[in-house]
PDB file of N, CA and C in Angstrom:
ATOM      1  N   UNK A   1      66.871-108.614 188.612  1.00  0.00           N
ATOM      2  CA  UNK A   1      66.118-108.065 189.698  1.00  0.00           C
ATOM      3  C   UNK A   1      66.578-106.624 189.967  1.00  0.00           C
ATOM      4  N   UNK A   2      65.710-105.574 190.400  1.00  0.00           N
ATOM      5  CA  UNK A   2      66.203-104.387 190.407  1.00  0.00           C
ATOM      6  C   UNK A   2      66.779-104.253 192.111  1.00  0.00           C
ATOM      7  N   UNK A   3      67.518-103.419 192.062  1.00  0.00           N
ATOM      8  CA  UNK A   3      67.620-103.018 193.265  1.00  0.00           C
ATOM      9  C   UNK A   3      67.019-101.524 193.598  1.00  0.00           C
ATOM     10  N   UNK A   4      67.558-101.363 195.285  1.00  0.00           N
ATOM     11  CA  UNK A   4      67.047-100.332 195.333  1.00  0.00           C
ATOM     12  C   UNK A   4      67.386 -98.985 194.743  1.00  0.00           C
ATOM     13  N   UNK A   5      68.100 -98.733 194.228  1.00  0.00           N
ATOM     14  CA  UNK A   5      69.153 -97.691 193.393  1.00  0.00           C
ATOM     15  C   UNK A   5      68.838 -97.205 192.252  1.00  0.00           C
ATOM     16  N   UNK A   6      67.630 -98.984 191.534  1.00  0.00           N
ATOM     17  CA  UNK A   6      67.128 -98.682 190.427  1.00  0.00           C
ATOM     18  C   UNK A   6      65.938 -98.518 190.613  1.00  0.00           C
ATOM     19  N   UNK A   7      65.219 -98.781 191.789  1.00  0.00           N
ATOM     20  CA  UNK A   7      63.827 -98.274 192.317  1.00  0.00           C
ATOM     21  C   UNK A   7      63.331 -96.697 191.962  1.00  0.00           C
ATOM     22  N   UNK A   8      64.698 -96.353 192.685  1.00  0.00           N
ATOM     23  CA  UNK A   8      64.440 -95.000 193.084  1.00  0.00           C
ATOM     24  C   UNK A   8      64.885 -94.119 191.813  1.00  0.00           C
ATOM     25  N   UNK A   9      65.375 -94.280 191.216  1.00  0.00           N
ATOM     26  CA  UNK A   9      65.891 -94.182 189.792  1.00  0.00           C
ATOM     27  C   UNK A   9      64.523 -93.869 188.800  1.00  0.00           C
ATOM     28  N   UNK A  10      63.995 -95.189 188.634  1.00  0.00           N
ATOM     29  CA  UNK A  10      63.342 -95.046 187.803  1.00  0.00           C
ATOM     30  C   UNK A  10      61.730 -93.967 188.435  1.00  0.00           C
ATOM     31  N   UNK A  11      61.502 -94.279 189.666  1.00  0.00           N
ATOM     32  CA  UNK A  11      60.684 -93.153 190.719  1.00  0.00           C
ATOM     33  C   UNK A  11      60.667 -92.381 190.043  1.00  0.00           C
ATOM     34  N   UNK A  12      61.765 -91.604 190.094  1.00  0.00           N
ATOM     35  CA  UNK A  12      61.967 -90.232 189.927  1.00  0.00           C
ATOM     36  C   UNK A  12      62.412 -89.814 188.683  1.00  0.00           C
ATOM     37  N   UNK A  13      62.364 -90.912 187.681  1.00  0.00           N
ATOM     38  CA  UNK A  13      61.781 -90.727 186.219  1.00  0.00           C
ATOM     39  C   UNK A  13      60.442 -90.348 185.996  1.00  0.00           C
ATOM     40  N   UNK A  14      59.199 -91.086 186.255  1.00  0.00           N
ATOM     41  CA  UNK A  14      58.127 -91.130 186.557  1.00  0.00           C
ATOM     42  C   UNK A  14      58.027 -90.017 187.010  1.00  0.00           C
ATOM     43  N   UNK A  15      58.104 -89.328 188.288  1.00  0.00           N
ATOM     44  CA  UNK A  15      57.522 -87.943 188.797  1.00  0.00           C
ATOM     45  C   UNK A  15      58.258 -86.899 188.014  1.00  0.00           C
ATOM     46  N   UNK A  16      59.292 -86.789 187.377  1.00  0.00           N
ATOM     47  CA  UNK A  16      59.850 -85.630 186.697  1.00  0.00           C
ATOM     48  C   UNK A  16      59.529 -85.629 185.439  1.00  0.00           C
ATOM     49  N   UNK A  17      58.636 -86.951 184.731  1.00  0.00           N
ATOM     50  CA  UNK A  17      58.356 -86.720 182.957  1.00  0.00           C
ATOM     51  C   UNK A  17      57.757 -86.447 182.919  1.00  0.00           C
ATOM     52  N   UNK A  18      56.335 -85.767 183.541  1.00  0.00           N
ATOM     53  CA  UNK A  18      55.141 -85.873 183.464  1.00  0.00           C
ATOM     54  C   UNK A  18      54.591 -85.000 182.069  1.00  0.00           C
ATOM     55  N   UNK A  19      54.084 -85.279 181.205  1.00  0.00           N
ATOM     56  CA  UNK A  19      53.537 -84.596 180.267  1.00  0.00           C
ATOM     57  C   UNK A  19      52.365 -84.330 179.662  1.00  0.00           C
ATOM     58  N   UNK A  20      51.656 -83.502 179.429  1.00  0.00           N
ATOM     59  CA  UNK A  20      50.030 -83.519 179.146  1.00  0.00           C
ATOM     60  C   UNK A  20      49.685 -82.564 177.935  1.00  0.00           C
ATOM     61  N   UNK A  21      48.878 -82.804 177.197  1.00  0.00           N
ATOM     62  CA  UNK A  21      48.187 -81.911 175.847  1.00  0.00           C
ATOM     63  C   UNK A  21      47.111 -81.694 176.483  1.00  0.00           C
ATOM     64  N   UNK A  22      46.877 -79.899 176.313  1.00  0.00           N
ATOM     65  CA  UNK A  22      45.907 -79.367 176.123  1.00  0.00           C
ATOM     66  C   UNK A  22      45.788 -77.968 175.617  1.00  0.00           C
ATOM     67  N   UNK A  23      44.191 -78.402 174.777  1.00  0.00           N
ATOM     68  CA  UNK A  23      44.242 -77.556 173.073  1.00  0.00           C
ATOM     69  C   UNK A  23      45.894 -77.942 172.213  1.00  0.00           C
ATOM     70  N   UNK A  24      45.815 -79.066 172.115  1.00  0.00           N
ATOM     71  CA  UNK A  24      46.930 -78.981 170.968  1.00  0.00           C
ATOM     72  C   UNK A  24      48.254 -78.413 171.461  1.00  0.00           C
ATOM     73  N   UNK A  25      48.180 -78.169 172.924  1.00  0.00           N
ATOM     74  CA  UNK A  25      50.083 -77.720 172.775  1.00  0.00           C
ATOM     75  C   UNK A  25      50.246 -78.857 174.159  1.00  0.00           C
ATOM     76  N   UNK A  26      51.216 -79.588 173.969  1.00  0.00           N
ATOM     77  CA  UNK A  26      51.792 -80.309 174.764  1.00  0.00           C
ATOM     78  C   UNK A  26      52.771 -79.275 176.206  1.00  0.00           C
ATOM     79  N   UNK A  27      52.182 -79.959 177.423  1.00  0.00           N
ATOM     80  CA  UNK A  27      53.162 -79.093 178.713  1.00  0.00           C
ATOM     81  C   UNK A  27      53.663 -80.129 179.591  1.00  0.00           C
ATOM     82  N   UNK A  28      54.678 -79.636 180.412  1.00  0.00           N
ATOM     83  CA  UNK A  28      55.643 -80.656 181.240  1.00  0.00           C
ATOM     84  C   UNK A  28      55.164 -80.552 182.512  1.00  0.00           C
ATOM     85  N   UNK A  29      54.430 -81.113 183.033  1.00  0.00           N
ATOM     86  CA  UNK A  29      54.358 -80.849 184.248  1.00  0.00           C
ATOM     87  C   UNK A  29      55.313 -80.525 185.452  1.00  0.00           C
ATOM     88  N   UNK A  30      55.657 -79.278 186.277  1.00  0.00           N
ATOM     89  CA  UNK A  30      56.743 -79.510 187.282  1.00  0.00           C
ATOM     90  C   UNK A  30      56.450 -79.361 188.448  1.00  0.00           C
ATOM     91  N   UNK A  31      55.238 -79.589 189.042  1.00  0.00           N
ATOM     92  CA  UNK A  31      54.965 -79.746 190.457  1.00  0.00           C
ATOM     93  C   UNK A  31      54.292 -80.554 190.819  1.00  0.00           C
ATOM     94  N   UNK A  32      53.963 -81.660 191.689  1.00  0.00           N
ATOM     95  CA  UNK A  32      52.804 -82.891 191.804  1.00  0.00           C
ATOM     96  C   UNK A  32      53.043 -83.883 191.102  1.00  0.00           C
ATOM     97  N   UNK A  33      51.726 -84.991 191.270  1.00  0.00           N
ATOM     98  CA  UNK A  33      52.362 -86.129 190.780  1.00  0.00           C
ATOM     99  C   UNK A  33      51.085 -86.259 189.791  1.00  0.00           C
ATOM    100  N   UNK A  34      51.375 -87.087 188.360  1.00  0.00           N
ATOM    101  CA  UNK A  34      50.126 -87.129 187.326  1.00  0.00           C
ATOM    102  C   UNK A  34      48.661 -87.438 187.950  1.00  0.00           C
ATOM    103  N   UNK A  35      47.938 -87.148 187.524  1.00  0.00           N
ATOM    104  CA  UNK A  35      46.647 -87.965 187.538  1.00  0.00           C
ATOM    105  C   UNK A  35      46.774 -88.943 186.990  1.00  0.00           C
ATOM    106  N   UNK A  36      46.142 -90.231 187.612  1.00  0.00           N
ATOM    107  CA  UNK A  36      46.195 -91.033 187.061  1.00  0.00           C
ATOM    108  C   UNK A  36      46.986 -92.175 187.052  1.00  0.00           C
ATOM    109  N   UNK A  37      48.282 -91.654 187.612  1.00  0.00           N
ATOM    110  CA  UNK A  37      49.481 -92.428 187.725  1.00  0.00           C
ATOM    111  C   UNK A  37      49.032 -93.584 188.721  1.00  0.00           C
ATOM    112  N   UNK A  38      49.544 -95.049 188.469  1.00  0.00           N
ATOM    113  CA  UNK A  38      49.285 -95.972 189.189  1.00  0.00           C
ATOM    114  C   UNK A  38      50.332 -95.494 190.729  1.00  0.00           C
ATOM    115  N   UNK A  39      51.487 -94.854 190.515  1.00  0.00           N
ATOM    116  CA  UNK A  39      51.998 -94.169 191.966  1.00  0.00           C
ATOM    117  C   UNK A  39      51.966 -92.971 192.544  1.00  0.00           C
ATOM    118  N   UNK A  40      50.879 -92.221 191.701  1.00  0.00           N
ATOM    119  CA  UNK A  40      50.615 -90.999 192.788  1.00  0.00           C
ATOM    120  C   UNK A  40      50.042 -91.041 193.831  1.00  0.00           C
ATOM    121  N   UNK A  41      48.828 -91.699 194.116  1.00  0.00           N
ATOM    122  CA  UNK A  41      48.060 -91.793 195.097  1.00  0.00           C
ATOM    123  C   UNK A  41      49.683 -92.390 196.344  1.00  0.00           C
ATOM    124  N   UNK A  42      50.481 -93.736 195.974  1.00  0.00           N
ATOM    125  CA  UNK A  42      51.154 -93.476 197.096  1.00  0.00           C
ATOM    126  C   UNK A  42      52.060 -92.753 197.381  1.00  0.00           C
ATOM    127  N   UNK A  43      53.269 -91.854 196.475  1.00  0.00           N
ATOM    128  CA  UNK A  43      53.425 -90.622 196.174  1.00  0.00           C
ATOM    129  C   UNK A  43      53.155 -89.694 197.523  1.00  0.00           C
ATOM    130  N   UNK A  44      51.653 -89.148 197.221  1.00  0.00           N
ATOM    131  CA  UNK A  44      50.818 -88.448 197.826  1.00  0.00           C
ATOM    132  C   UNK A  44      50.390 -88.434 199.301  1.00  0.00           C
ATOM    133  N   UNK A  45      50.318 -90.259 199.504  1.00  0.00           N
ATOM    134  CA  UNK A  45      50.430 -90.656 201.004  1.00  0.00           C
ATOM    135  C   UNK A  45      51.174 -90.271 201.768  1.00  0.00           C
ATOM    136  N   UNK A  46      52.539 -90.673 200.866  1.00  0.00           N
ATOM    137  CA  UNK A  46      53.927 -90.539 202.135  1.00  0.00           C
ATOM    138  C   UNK A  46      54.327 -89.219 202.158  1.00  0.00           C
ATOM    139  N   UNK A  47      53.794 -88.573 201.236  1.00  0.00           N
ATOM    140  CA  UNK A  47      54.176 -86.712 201.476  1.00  0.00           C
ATOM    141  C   UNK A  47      53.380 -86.027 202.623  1.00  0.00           C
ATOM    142  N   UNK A  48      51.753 -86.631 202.371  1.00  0.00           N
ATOM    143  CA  UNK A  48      51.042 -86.260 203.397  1.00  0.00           C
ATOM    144  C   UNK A  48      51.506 -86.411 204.815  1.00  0.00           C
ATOM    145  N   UNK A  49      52.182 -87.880 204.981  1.00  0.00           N
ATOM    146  CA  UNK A  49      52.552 -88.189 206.135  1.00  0.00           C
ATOM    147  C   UNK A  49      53.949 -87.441 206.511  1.00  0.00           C
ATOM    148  N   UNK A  50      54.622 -87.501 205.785  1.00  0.00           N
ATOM    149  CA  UNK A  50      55.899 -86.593 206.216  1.00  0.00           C
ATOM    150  C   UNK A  50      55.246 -85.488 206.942  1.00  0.00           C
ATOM    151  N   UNK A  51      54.715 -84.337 206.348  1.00  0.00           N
ATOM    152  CA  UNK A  51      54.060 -83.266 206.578  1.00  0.00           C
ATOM    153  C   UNK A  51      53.640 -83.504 207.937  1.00  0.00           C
ATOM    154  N   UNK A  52      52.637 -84.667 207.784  1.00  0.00           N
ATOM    155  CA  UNK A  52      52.241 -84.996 209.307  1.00  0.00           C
ATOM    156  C   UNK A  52      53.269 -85.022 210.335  1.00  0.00           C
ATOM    157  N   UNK A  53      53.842 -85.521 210.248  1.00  0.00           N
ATOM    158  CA  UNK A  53      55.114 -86.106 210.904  1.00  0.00           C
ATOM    159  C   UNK A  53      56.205 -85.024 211.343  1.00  0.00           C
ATOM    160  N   UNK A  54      56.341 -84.170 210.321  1.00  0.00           N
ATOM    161  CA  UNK A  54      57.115 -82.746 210.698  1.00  0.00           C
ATOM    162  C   UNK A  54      56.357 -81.416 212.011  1.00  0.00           C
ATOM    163  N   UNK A  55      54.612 -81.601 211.291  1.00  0.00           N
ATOM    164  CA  UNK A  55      53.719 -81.179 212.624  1.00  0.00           C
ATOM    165  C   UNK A  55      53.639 -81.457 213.794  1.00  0.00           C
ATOM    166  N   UNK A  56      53.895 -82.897 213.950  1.00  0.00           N
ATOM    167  CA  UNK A  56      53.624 -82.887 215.294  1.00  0.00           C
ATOM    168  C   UNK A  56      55.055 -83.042 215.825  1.00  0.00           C
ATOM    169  N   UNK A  57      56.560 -83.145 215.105  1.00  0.00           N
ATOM    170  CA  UNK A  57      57.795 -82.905 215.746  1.00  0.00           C
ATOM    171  C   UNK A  57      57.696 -81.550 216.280  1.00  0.00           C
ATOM    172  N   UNK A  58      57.223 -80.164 215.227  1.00  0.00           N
ATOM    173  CA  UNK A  58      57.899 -78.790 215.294  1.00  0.00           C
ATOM    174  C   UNK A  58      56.977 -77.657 216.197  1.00  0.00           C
ATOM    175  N   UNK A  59      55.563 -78.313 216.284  1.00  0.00           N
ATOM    176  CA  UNK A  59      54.228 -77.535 216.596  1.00  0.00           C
ATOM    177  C   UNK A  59      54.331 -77.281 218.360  1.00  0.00           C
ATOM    178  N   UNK A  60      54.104 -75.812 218.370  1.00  0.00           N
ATOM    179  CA  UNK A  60      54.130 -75.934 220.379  1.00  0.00           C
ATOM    180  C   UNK A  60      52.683 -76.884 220.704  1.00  0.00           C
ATOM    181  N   UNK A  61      52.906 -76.831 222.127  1.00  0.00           N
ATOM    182  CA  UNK A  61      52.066 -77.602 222.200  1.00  0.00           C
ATOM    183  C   UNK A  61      50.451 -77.256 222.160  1.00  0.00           C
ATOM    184  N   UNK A  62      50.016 -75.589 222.040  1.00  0.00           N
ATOM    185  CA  UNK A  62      49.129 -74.794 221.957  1.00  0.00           C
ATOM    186  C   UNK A  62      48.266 -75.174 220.654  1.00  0.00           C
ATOM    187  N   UNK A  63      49.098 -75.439 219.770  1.00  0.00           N
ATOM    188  CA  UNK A  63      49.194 -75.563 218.199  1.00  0.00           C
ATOM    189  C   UNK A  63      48.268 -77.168 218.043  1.00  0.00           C
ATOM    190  N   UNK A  64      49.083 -78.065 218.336  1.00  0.00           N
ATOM    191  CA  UNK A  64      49.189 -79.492 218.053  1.00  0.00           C
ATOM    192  C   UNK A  64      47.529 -79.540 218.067  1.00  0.00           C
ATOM    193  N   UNK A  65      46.839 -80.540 217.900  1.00  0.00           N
ATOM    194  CA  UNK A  65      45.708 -81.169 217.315  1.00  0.00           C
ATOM    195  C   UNK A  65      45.370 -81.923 218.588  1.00  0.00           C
ATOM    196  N   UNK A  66      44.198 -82.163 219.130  1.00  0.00           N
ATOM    197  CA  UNK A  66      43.618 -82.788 220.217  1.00  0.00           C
ATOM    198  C   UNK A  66      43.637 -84.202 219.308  1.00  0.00           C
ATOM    199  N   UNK A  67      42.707 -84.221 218.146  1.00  0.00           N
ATOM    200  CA  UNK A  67      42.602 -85.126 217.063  1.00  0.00           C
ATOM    201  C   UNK A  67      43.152 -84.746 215.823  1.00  0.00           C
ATOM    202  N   UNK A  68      43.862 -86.139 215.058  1.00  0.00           N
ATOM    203  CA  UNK A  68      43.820 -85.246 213.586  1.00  0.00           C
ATOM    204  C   UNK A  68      43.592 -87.105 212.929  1.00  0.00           C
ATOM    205  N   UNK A  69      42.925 -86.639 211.871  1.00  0.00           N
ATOM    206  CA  UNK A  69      42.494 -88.048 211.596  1.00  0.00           C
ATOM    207  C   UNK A  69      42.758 -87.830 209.846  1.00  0.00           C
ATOM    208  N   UNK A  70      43.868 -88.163 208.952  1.00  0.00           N
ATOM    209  CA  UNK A  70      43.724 -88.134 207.807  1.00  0.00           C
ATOM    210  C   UNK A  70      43.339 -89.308 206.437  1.00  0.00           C
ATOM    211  N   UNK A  71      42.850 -89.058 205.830  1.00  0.00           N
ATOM    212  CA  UNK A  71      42.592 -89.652 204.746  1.00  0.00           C
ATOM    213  C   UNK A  71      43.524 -88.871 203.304  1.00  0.00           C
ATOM    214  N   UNK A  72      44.251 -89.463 202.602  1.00  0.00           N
ATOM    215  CA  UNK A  72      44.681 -89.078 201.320  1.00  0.00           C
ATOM    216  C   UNK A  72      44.743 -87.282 201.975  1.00  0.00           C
ATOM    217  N   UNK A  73      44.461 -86.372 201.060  1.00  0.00           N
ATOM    218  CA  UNK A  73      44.805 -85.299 201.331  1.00  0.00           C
ATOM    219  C   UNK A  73      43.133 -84.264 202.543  1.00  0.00           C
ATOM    220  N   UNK A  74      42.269 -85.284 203.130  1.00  0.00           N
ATOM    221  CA  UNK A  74      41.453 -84.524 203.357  1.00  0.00           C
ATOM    222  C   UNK A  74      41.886 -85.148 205.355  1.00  0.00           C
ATOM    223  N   UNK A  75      42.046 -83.821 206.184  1.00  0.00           N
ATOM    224  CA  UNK A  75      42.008 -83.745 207.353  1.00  0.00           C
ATOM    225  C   UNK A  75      40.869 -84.018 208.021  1.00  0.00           C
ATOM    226  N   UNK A  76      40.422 -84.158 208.949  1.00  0.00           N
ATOM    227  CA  UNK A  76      39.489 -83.825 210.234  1.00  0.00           C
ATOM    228  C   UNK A  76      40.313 -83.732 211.382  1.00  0.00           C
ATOM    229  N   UNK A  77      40.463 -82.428 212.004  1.00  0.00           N
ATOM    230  CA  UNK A  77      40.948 -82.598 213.564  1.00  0.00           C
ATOM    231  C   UNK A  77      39.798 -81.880 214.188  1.00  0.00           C
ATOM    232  N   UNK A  78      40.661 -81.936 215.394  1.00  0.00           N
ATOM    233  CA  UNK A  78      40.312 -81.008 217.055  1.00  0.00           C
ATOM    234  C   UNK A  78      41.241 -80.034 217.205  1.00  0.00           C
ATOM    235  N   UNK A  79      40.838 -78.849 217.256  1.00  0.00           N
ATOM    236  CA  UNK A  79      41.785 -77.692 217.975  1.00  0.00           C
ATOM    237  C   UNK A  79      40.942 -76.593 218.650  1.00  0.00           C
ATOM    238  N   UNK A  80      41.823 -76.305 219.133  1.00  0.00           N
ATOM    239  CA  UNK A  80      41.136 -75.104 220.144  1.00  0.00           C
ATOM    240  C   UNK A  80      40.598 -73.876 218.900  1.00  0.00           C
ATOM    241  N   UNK A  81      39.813 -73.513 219.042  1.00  0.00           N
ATOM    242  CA  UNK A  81      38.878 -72.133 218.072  1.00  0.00           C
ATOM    243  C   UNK A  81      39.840 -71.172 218.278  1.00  0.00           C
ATOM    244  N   UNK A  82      40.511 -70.959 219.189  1.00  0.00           N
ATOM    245  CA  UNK A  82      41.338 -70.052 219.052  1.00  0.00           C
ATOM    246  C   UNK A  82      42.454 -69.980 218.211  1.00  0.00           C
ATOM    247  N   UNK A  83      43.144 -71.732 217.746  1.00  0.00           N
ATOM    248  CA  UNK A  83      44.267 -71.801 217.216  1.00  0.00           C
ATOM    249  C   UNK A  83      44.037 -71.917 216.359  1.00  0.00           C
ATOM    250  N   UNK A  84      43.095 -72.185 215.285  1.00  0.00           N
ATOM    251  CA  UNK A  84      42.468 -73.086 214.160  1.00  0.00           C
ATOM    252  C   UNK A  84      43.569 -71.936 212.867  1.00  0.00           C
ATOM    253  N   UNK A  85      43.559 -70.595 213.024  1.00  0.00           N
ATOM    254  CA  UNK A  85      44.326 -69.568 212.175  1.00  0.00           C
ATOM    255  C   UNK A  85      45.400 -69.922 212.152  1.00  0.00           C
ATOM    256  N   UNK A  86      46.718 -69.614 213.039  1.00  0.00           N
ATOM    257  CA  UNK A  86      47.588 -70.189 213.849  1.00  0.00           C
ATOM    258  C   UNK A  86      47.991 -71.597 212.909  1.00  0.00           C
ATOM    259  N   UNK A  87      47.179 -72.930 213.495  1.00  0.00           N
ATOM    260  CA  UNK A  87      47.587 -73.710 212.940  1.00  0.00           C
ATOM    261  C   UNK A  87      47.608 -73.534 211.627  1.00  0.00           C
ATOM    262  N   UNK A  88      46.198 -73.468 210.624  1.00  0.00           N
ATOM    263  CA  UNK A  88      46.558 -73.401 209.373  1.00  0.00           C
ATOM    264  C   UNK A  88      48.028 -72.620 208.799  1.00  0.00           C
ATOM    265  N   UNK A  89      48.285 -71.418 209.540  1.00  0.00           N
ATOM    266  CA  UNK A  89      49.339 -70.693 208.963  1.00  0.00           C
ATOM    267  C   UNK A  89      50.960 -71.241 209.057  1.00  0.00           C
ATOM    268  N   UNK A  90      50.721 -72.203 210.057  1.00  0.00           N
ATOM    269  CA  UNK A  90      51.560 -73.324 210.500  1.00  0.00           C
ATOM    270  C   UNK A  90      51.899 -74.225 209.356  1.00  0.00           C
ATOM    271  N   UNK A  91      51.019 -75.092 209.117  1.00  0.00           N
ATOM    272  CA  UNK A  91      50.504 -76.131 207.802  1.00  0.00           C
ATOM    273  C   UNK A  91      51.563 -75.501 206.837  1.00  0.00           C
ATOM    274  N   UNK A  92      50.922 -74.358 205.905  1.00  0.00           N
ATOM    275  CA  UNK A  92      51.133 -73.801 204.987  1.00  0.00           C
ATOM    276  C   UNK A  92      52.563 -73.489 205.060  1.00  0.00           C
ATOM    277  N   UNK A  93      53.153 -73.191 206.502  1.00  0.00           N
ATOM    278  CA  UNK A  93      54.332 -72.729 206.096  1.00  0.00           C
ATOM    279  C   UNK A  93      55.499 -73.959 206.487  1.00  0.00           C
ATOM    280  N   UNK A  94      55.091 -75.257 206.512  1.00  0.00           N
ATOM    281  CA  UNK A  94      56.300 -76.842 206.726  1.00  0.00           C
ATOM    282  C   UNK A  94      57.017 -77.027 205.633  1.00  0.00           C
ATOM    283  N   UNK A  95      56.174 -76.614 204.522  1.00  0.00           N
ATOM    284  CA  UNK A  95      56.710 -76.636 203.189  1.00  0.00           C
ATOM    285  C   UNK A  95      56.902 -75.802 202.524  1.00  0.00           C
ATOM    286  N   UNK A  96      58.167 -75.929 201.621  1.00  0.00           N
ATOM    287  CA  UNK A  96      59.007 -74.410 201.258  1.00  0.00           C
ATOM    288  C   UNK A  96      58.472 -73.936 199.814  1.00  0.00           C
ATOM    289  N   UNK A  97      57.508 -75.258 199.036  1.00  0.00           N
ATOM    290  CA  UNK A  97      58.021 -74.545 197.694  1.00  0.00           C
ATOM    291  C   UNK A  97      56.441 -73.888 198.011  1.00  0.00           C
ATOM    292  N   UNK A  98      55.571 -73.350 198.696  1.00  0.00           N
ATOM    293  CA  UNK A  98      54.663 -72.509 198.731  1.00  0.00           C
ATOM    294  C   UNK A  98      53.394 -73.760 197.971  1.00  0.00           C
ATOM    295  N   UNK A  99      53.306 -74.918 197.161  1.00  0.00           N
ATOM    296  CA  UNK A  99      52.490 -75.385 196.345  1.00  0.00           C
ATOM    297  C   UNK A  99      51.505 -76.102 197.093  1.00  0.00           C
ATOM    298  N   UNK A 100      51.652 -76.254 198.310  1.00  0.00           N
ATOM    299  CA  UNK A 100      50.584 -76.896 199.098  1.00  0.00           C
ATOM    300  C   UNK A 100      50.138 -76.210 199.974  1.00  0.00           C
ATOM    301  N   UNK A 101      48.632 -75.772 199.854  1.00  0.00           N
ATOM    302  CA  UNK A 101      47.987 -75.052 200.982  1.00  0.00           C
ATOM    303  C   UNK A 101      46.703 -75.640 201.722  1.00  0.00           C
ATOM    304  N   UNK A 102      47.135 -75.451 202.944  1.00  0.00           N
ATOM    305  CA  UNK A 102      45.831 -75.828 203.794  1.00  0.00           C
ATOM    306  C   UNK A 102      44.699 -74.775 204.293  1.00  0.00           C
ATOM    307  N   UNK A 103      43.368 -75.192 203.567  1.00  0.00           N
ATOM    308  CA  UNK A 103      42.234 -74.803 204.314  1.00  0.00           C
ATOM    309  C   UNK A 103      41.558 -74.917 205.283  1.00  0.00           C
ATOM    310  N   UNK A 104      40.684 -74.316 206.047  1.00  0.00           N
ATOM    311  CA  UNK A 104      39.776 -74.901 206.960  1.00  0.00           C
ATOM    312  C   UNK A 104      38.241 -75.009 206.746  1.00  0.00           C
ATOM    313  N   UNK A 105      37.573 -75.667 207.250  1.00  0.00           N
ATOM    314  CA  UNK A 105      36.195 -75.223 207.278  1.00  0.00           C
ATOM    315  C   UNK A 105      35.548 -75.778 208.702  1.00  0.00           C
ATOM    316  N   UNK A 106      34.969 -74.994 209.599  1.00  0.00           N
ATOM    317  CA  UNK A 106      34.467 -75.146 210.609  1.00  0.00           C
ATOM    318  C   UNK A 106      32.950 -75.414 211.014  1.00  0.00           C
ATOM    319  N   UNK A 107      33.007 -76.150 212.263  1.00  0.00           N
ATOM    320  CA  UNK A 107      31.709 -76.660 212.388  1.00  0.00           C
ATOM    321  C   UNK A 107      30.750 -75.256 212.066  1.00  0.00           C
ATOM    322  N   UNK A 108      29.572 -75.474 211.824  1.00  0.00           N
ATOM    323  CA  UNK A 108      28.060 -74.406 211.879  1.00  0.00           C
ATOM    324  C   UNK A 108      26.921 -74.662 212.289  1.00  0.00           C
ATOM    325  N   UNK A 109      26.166 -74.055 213.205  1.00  0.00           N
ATOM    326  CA  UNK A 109      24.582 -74.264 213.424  1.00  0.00           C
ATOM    327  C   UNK A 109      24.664 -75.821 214.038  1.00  0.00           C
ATOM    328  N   UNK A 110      26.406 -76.384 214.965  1.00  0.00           N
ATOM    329  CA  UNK A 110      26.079 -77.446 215.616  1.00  0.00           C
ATOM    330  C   UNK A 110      26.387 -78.429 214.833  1.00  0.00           C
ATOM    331  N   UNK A 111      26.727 -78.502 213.346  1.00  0.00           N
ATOM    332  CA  UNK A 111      27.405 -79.072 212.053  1.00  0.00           C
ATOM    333  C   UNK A 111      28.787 -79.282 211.477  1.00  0.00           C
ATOM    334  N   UNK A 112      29.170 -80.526 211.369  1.00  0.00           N
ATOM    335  CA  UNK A 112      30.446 -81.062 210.468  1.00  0.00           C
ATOM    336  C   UNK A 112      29.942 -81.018 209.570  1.00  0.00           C
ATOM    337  N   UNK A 113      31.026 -80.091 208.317  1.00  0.00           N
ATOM    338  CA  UNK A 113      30.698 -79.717 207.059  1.00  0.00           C
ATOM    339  C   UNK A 113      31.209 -80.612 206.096  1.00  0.00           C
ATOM    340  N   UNK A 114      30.610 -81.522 206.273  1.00  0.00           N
ATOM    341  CA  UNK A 114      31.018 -82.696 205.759  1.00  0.00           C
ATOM    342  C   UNK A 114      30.143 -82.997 204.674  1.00  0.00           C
ATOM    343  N   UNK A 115      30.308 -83.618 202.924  1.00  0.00           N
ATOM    344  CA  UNK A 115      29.305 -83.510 201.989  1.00  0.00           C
ATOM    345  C   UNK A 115      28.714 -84.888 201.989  1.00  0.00           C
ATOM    346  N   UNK A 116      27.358 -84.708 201.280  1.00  0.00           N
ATOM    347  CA  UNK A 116      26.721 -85.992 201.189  1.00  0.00           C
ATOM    348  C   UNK A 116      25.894 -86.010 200.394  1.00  0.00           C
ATOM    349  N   UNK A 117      25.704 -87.132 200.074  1.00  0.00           N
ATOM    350  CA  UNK A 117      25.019 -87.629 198.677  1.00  0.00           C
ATOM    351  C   UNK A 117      23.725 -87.354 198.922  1.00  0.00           C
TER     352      UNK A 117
END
């Protein structure tokens, strides 16, 4: 039976081998987690949530989100129109290695820009 020692072990085998061909030259991946991987998607969760979790410890209270409602990596909140800059520049800067950036896109013409089939 593994323990946890070898959990985390082998984890972080998995996120550090990552390797992919294209045109014929093989590359190592060193940031993110594979496509594809049966543990990126949760990977991806608990990073999202950290992130989350660091926002609403560090954010004044001007900042913080009336709503924030996430799915995998796609947001919907509430913020004041005034902060919406602000926050994003917030987002972007919780994490150090620069590889995750947050966008916005705002309501229009009375519209959530939301896509549909």
């Amino acid at each position: 039976m593994l323990d946890v020692d070898d959990v985390m072990e082998l984890l972080e085998f998995i996120l550090t081998t990552t390797y992919f061909c294209f045109r014929c030259q093989i590359y190592r991946q060193k940031i993110g987690t594979a496509m594809g991987s049966p543990v990126s998607p949760l990977v991806a969760n608990l990073f999202m949530e950290y992130l989350e979790q660091k926002l609403l410890d560090t954010a004044s209270m001007e900042l913080k989100p009336r709503l924030w409602k996430m799915y995998v990596n796609d947001i919907f909140e509430v913020v004041k129109k005034s902060s919406v800059k602000r926050l994003t520049e917030f987002l972007n800067n919780l994490y150090d290695s620069g590889s995750i950036k947050f966008t916005y896109e705002m309501a229009s013409e009375g519209k959530l820009p939301f896509w549909t089939c």
